[in-house]
C-alpha atoms as a PDB file:
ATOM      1  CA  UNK A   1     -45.395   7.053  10.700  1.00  0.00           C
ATOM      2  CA  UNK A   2     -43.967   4.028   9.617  1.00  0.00           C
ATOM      3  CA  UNK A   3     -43.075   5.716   6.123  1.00  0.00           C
ATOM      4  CA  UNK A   4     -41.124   7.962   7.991  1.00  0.00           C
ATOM      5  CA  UNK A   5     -39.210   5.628  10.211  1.00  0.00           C
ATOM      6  CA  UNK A   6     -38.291   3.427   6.718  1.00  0.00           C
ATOM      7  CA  UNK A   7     -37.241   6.429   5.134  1.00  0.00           C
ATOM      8  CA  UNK A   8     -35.117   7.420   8.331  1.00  0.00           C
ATOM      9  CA  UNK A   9     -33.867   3.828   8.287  1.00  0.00           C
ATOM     10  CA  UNK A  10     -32.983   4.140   4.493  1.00  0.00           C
ATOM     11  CA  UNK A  11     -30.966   7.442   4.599  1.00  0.00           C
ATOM     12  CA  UNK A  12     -28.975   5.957   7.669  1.00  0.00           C
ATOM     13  CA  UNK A  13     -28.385   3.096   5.534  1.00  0.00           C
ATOM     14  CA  UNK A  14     -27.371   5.402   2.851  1.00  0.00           C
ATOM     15  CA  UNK A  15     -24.739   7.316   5.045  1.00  0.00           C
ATOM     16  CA  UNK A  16     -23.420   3.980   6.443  1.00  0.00           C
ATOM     17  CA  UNK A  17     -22.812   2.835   2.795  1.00  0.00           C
ATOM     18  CA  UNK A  18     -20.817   5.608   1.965  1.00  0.00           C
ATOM     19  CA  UNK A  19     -18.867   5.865   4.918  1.00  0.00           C
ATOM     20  CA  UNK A  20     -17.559   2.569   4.258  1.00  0.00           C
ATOM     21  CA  UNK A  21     -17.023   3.361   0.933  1.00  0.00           C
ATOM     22  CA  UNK A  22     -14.710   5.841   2.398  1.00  0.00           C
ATOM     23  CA  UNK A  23     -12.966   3.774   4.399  1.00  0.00           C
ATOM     24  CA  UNK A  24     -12.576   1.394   1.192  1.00  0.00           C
ATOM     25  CA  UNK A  25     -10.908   3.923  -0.794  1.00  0.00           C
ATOM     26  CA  UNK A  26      -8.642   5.055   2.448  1.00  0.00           C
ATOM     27  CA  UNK A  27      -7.715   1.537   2.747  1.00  0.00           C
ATOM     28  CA  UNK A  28      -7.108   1.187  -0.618  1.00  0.00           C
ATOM     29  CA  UNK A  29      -4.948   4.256  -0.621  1.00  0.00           C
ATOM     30  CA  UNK A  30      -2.922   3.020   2.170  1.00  0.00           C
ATOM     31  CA  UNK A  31      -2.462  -0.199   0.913  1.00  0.00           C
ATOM     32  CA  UNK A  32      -0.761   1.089  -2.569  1.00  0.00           C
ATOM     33  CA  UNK A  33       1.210   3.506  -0.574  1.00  0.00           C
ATOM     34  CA  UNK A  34       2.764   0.650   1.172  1.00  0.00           C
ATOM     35  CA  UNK A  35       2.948  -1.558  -1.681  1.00  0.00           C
ATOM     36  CA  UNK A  36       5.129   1.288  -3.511  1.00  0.00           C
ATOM     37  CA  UNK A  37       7.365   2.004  -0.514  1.00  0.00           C
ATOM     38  CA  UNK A  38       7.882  -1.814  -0.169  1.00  0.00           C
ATOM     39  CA  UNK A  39       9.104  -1.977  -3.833  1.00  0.00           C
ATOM     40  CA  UNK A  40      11.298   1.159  -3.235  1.00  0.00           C
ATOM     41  CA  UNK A  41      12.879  -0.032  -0.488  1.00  0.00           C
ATOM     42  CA  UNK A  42      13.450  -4.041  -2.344  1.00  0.00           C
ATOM     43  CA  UNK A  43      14.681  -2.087  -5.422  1.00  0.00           C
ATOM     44  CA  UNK A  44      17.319   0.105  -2.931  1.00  0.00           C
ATOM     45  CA  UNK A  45      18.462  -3.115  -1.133  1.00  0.00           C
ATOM     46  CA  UNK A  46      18.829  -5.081  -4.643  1.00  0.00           C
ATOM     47  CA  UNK A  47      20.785  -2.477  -5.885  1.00  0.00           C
ATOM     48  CA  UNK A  48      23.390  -2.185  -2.525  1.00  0.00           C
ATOM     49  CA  UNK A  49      24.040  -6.003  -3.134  1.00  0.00           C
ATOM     50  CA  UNK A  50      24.933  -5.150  -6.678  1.00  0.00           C
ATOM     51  CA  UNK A  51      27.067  -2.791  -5.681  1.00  0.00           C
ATOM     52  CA  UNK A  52      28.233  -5.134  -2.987  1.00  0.00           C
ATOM     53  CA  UNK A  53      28.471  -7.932  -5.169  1.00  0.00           C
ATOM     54  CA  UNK A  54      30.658  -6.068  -7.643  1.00  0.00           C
ATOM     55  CA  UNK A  55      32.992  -5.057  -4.998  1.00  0.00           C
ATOM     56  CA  UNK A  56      33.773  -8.594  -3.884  1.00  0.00           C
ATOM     57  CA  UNK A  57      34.514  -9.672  -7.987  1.00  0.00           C
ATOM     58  CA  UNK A  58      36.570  -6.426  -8.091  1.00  0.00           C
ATOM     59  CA  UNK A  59      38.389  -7.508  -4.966  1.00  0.00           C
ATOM     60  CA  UNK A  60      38.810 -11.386  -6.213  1.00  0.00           C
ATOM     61  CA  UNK A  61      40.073 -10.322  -9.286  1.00  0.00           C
ATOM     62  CA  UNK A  62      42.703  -7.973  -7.746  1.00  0.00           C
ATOM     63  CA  UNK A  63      43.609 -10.901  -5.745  1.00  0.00           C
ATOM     64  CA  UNK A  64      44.593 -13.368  -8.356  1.00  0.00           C
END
């Protein structure tokens, strides 16, 4: 009887384990998702403030 109640114990153990596992590798997931949107969207606003920047230098110079 008691056997059977550690092994119970165990498996529920088990399937606890690898549900957080799971939830690891969603988080995980999610996380690098983010991280790559985050660097798309820095690597779209540095390049409109080139393109902003060069603007202004092309409007000094035909200034002078």
């Amino acid at each position: 009887m008691e056997i059977d109640r550690l092994q119970s114990e165990l498996k529920y153990d088990q399937l606890k384990i690898q549900q957080l596992e799971r939830e690891l590798a969603d988080v995980k997931l999610k996380q690098s998702r983010i991280d790559t949107t985050s660097v798309d969207s820095l690597r779209e606003l540095l390049e409109l403030k080139e393109r902003e920047l060069s603007a202004l230098k092309e409007k000094f110079d035909f200034t002078k």
